[in-house]
N, C-alpha and C. Protein backbone atom coordinates (compact mmCIF):
# COMPACT_ATOMS: atom_id res chain seq x y z
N UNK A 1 81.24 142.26 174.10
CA UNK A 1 82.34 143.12 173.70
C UNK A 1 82.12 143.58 172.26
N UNK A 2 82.12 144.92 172.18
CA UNK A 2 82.10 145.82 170.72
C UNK A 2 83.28 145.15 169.71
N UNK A 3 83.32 144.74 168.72
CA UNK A 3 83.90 144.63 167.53
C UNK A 3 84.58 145.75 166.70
N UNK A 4 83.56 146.92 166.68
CA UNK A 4 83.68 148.25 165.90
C UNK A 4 82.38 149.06 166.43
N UNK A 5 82.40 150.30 166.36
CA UNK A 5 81.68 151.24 166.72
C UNK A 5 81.69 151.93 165.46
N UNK A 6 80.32 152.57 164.48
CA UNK A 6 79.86 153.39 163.90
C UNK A 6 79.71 154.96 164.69
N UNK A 7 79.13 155.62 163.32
CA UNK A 7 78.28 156.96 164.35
C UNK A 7 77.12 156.58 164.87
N UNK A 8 76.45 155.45 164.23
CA UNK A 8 75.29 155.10 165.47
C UNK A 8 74.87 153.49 165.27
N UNK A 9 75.79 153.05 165.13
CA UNK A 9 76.10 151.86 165.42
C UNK A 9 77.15 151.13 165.91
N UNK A 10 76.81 149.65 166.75
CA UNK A 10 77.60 149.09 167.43
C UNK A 10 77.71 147.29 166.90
N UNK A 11 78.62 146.89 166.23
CA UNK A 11 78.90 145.18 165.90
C UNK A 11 79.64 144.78 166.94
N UNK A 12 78.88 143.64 167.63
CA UNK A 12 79.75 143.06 168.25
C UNK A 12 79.02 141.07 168.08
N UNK A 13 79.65 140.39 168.66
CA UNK A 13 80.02 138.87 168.39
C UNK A 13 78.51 138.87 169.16
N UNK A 14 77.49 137.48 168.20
CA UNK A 14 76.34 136.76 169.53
C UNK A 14 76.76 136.04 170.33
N UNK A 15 75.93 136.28 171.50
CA UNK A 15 76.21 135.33 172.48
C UNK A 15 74.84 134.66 172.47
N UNK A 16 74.54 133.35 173.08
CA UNK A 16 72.90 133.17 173.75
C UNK A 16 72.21 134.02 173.98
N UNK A 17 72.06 134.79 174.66
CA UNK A 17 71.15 135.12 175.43
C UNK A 17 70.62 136.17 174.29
N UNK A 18 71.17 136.64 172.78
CA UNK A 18 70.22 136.96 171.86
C UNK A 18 69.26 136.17 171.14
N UNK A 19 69.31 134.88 171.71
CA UNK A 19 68.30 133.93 171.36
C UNK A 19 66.66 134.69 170.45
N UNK A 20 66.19 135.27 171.63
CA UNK A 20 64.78 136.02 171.31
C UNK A 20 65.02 137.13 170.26
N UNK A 21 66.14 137.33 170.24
CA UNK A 21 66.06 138.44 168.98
C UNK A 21 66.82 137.83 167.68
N UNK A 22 67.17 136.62 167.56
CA UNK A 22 67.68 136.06 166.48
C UNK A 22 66.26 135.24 166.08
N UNK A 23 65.40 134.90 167.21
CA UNK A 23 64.04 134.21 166.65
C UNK A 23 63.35 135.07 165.76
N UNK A 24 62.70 135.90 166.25
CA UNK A 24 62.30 137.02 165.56
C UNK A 24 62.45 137.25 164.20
N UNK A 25 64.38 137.56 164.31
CA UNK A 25 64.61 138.12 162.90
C UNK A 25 64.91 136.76 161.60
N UNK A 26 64.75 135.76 162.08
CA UNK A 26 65.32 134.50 161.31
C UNK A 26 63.77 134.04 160.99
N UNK A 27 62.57 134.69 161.20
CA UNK A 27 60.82 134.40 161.06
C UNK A 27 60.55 135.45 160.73
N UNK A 28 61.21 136.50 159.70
CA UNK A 28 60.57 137.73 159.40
C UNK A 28 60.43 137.44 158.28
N UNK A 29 59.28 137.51 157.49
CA UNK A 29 58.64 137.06 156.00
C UNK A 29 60.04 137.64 155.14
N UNK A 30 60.37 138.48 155.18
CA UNK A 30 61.38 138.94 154.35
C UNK A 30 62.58 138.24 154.64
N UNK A 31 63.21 138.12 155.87
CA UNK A 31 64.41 136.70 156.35
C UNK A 31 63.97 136.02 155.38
N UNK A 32 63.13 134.81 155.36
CA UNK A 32 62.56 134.03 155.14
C UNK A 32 62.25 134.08 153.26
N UNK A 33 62.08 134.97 153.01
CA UNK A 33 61.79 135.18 151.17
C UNK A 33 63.09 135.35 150.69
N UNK A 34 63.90 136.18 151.43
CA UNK A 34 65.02 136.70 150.09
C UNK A 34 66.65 136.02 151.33
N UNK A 35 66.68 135.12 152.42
CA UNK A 35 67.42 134.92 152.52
C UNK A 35 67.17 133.14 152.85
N UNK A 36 66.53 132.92 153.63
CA UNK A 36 66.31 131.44 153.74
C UNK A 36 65.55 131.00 155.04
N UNK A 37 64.77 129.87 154.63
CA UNK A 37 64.04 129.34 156.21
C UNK A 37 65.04 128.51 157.00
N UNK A 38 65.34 129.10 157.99
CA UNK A 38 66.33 128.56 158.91
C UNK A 38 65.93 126.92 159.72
N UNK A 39 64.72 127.18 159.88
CA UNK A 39 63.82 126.34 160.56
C UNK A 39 64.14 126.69 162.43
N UNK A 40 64.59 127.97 162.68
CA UNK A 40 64.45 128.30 163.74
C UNK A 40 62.63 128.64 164.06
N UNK A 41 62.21 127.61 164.95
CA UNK A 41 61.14 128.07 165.80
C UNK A 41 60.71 128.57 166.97
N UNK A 42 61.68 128.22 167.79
CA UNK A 42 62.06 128.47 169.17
C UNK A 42 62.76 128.82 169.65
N UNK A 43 63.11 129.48 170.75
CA UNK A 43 64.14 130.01 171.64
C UNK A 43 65.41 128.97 171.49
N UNK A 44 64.92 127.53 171.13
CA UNK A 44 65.39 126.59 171.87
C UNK A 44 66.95 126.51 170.24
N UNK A 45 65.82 126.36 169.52
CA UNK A 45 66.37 126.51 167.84
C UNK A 45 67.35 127.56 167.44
N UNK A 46 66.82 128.81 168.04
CA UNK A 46 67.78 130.05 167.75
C UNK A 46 68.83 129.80 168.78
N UNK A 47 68.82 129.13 169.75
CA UNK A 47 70.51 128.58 171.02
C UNK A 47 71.01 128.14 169.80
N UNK A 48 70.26 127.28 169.38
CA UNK A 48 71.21 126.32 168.65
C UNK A 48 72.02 126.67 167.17
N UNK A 49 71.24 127.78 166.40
CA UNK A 49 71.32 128.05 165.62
C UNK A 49 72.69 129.24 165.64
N UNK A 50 72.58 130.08 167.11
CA UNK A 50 73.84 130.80 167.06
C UNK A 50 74.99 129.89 167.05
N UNK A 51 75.04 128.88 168.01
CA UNK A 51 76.25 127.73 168.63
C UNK A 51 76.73 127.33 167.64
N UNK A 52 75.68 126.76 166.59
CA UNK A 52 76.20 126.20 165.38
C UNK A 52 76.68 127.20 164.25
N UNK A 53 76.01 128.23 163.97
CA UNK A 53 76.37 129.29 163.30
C UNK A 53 77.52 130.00 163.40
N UNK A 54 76.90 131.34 164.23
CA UNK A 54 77.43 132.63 163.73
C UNK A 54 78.50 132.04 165.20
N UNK A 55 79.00 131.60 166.56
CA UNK A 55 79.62 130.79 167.17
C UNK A 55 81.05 129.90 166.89
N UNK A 56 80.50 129.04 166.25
CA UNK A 56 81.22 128.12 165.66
C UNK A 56 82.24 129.45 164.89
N UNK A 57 81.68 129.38 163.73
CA UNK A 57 82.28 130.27 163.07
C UNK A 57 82.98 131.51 163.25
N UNK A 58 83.50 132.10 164.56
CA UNK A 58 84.21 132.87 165.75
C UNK A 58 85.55 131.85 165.80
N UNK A 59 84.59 130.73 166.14
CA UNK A 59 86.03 129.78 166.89
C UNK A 59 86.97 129.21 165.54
N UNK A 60 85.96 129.01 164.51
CA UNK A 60 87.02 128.36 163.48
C UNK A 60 87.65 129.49 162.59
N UNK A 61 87.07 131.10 162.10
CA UNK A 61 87.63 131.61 161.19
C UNK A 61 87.56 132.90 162.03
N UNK A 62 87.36 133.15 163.02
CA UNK A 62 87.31 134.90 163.52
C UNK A 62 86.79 135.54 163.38
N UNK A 63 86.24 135.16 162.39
CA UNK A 63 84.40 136.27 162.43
C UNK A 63 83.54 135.25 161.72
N UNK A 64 82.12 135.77 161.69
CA UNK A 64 80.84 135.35 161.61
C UNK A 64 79.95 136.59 161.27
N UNK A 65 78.62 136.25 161.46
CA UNK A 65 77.76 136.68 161.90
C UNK A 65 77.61 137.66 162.66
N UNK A 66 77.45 138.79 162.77
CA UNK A 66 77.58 140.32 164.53
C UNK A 66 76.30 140.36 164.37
N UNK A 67 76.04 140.67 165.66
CA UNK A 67 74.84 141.60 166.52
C UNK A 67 75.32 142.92 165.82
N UNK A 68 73.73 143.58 165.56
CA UNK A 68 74.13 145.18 165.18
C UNK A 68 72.78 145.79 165.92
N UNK A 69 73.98 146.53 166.74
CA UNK A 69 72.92 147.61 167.56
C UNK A 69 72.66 149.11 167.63
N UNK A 70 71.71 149.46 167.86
CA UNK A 70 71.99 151.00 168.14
C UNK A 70 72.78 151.69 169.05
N UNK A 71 73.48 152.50 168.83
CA UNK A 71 74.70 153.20 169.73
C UNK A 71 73.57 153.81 171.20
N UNK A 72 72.92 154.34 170.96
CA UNK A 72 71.68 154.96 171.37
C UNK A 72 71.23 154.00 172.00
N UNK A 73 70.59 153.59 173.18
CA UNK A 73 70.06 152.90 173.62
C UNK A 73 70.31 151.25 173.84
N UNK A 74 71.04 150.87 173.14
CA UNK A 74 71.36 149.44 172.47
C UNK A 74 70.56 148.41 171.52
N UNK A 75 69.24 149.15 170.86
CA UNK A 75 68.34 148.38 170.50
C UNK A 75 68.99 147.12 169.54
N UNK A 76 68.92 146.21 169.93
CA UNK A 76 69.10 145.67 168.26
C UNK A 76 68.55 145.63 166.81
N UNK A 77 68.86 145.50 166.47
CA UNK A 77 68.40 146.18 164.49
C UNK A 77 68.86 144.98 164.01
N UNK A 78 70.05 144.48 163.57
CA UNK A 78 69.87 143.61 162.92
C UNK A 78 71.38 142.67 163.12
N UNK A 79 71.90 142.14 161.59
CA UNK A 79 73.12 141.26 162.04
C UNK A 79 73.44 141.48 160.49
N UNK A 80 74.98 141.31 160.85
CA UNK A 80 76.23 141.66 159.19
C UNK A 80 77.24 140.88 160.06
N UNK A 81 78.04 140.22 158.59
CA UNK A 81 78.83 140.03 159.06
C UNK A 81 79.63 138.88 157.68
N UNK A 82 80.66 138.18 158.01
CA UNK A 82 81.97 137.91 157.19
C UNK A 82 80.96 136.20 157.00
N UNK A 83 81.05 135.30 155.91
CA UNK A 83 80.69 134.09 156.18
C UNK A 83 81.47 133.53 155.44
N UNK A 84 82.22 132.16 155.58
CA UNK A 84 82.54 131.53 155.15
C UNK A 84 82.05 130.20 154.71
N UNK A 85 82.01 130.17 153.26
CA UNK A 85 80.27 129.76 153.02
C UNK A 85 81.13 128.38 151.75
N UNK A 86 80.65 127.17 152.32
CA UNK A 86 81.02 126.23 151.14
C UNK A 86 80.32 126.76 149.91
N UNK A 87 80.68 126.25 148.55
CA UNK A 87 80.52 126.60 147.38
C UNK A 87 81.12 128.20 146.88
N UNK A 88 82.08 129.22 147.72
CA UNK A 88 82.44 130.26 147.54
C UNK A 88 84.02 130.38 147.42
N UNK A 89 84.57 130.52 146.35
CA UNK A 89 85.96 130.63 147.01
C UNK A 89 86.42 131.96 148.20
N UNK A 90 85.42 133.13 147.77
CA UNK A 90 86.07 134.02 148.79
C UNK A 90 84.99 133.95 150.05
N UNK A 91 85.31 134.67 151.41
CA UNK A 91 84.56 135.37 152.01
C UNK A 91 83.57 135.87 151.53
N UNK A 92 81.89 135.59 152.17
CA UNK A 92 81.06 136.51 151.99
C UNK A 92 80.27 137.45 152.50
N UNK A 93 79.57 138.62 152.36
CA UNK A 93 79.53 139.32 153.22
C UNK A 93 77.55 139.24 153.32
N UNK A 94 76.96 139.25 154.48
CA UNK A 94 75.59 139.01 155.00
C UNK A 94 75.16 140.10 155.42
N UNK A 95 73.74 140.59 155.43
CA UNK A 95 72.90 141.25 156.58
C UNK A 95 71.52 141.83 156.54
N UNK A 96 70.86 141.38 157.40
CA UNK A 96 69.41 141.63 157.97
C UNK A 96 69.30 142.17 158.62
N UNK A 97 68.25 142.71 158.34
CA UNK A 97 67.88 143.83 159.82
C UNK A 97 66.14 143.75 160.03
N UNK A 98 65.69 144.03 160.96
CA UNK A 98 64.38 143.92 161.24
C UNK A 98 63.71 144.72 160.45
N UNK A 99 62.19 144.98 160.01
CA UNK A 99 61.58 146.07 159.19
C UNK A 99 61.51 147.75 160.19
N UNK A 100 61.55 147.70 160.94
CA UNK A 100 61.26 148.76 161.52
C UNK A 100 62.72 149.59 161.56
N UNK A 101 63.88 149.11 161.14
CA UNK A 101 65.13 149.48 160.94
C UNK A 101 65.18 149.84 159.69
N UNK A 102 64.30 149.38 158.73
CA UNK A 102 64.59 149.37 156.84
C UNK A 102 64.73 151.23 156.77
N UNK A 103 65.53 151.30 155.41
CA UNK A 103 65.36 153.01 154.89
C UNK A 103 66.28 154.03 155.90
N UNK A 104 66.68 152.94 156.39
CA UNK A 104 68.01 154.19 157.66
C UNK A 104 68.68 154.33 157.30
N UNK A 105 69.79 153.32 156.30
CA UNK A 105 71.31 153.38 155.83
C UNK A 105 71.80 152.18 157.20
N UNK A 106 71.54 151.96 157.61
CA UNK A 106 72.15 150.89 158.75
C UNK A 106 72.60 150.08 157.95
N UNK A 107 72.09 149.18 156.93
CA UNK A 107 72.59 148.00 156.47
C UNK A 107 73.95 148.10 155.37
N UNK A 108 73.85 149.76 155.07
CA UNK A 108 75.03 150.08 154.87
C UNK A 108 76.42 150.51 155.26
N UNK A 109 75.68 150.92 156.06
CA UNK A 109 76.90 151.49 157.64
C UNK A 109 77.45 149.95 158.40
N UNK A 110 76.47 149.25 158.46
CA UNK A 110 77.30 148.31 159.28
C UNK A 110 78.10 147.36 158.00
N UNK A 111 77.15 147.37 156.75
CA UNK A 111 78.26 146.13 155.83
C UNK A 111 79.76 146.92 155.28
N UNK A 112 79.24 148.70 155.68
CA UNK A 112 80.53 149.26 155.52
C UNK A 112 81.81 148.85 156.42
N UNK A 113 81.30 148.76 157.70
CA UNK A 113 82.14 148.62 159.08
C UNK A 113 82.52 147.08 159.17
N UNK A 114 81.86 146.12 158.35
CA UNK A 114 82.34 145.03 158.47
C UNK A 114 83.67 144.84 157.24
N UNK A 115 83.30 145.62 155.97
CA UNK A 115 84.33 145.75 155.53
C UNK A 115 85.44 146.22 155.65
N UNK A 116 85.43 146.93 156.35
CA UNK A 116 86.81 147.39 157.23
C UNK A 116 87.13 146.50 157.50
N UNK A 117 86.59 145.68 158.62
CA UNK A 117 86.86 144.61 159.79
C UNK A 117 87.86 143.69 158.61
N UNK A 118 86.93 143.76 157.54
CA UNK A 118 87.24 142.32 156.52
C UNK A 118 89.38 142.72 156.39
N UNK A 119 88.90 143.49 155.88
CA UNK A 119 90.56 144.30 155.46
C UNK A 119 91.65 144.43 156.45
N UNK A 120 91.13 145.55 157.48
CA UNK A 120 92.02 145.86 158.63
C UNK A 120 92.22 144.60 159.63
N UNK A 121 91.09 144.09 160.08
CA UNK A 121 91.59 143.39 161.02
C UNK A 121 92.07 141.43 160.29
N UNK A 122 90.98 141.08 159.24
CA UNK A 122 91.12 139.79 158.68
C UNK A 122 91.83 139.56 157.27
N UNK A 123 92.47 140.82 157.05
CA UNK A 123 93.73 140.51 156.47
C UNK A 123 92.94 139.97 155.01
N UNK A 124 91.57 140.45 154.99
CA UNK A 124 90.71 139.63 153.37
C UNK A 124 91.16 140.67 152.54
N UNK A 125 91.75 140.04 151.23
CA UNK A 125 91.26 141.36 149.94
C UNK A 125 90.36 141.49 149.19
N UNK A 126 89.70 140.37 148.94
CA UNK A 126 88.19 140.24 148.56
C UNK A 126 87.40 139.85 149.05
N UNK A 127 86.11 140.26 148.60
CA UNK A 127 84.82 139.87 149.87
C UNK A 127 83.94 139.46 148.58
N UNK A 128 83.17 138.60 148.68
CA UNK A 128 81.80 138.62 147.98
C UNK A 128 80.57 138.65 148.57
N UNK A 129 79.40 138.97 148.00
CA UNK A 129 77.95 139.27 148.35
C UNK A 129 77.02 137.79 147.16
N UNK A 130 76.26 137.45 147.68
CA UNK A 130 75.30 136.51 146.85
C UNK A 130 73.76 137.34 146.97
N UNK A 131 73.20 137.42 146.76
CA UNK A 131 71.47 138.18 146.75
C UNK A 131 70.63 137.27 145.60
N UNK A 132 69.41 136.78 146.60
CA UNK A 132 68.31 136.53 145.83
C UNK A 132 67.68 137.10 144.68
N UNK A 133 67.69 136.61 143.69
CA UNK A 133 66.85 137.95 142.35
C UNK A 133 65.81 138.02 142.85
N UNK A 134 65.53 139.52 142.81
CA UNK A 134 64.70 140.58 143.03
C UNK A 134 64.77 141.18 144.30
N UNK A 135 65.72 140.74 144.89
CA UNK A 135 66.44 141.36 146.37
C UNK A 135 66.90 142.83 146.33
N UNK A 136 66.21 143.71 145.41
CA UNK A 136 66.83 144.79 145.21
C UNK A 136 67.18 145.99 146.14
N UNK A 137 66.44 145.93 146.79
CA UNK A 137 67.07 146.67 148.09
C UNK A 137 68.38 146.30 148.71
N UNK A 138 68.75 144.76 148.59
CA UNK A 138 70.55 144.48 149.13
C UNK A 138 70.86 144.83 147.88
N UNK A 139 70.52 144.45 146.67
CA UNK A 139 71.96 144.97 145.21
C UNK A 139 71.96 146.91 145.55
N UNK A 140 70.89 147.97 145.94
CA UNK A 140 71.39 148.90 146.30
C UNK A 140 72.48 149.19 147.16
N UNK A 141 72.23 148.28 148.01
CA UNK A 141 73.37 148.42 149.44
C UNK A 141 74.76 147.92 148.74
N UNK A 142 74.99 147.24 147.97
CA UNK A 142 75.92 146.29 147.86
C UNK A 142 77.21 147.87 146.22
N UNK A 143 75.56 148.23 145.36
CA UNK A 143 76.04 148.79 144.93
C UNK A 143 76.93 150.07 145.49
N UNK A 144 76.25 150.52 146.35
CA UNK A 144 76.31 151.60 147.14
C UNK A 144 77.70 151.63 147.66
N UNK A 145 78.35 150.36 147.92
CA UNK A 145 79.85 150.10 148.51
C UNK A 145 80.67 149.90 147.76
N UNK A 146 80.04 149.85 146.42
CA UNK A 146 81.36 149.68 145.40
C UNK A 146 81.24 148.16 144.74
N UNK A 147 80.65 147.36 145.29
CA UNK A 147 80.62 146.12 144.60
C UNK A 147 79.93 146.00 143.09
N UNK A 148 81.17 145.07 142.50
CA UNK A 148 80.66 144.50 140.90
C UNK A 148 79.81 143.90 140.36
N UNK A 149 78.90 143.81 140.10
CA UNK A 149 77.50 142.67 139.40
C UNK A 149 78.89 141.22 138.54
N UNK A 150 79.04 140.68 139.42
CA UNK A 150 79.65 139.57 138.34
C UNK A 150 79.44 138.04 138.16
N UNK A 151 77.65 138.78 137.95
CA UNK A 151 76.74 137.56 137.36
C UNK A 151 75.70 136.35 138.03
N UNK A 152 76.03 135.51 137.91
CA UNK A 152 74.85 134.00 138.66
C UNK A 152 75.98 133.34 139.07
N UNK A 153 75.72 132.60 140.21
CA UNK A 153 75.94 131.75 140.98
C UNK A 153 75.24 130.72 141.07
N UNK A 154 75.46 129.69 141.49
CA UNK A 154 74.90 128.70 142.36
C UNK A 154 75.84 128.14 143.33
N UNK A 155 74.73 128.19 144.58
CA UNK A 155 76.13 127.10 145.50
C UNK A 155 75.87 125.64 145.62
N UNK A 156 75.19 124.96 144.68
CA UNK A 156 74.72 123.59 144.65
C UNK A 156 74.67 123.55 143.50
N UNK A 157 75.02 122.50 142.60
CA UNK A 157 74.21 121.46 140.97
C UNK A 157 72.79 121.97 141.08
N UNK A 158 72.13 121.68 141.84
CA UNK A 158 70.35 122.17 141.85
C UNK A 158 70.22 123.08 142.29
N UNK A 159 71.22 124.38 143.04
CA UNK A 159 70.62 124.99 144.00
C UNK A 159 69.52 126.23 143.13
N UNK A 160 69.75 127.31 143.61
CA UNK A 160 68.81 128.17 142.98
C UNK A 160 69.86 129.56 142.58
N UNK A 161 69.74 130.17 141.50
CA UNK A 161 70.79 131.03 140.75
C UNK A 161 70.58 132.11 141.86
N UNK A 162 71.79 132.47 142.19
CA UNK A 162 71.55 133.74 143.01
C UNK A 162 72.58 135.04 142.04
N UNK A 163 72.38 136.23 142.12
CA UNK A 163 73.09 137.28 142.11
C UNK A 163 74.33 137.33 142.58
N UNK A 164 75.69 137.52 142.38
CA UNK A 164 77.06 137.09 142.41
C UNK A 164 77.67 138.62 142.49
N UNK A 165 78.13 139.19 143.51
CA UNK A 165 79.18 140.76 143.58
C UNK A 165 80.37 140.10 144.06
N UNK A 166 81.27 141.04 143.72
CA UNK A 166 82.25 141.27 144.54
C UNK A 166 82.98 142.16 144.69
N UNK A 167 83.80 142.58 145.79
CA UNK A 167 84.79 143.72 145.82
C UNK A 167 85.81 143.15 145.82
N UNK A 168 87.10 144.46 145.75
CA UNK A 168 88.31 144.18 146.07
C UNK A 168 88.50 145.08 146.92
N UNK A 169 89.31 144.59 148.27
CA UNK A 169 89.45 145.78 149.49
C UNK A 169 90.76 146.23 149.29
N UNK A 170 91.85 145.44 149.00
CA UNK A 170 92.94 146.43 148.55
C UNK A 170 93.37 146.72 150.21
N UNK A 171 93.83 148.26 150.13
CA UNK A 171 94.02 148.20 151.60
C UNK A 171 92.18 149.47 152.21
N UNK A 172 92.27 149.12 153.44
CA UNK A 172 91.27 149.63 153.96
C UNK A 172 90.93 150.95 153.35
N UNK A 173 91.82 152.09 153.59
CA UNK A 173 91.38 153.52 152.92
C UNK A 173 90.60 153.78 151.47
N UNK A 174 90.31 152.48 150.80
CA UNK A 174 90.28 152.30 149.08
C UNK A 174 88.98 151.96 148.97
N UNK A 175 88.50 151.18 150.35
CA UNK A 175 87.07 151.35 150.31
C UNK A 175 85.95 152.27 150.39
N UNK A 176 85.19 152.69 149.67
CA UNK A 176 84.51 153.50 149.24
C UNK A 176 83.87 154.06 150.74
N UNK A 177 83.48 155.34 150.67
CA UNK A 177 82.82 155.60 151.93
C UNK A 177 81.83 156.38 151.93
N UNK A 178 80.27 156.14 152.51
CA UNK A 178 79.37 156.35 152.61
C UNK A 178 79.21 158.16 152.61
């Protein structure tokens, strides 16, 4: 079931059976550099990794993680979506997409459409973004929507300093639009 519909995109909730395409994208050198090694290896890993994940997180806060597909065909491209992430006081907002998707505007269109979601349907007024330094292709996207540079983070005593945005959604219409 669709979540939201773009002009050429479609978010909707994972189920299993994207197993093979969450393997994939959770082992793409770039996943893997500027967001984190999941330690998904297998079909078997990515079951588990939605159930526990982007799943779970449906059942306890109402959103997660989305499938993002092409309106066109249904390909999948990638995943955005709302996280509720220890060490954050607000909501944060995620998304990957495969390389053969990069340079479309997708990762903006859909973190646009999730911000809606954030506002209209989850009642959030702020959202935050975290990005790896030198992740500069997400601080474009992130800038691109209106979000603030407001500084370093860490979500651990040791962890590793990440890049810190945030918006304010206010009511839905206030968000900036592509």
């Amino acid at each position: 079931m669709s979540l939201t519909t773009t002009a050429r995109l479609r978010l909707r909730e994972f189920s299993l059976e994207d197993a093979a395409f969450v393997l994939r994208l959770l082992n793409e050198p770039s996943f893997i550099a500027n967001i984190a090694d999941r330690g998904v290896r297998s079909i078997a890993d990515a079951e588990r990794y939605l159930a526990e994940g982007p799943m779970t997180s449906y059942a306890r806060n109402g959103f997660g993680l989305w499938m993002v597909e092409l309106c066109e065909g249904g390909e999948p491209a990638g995943m955005c979506g709302l996280i509720r992430r220890d060490g954050l006081e607000d909501v944060d907002i995620g998304y990957a997409f495969l390389p053969e998707h990069w340079g479309a505007g997708y990762a903006s269109e859909a973190a646009q459409a999730a911000l809606s979601l954030a506002a209209e349907r989850f009642g959030l007024r702020r959202v935050v973004a975290i990005v790896s330094p030198g992740n500069d292709p997400s601080v474009r996207v992130l800038e691109r929507l209106g979000f603030a540079d407001e500084g370093i983070v860490r979500l651990k005593d040791d962890g590793e300093p990440l890049r810190f945005f945030g918006i304010g959604l206010g009511h839905a219409p206030d968000i900036p639009s592509l």
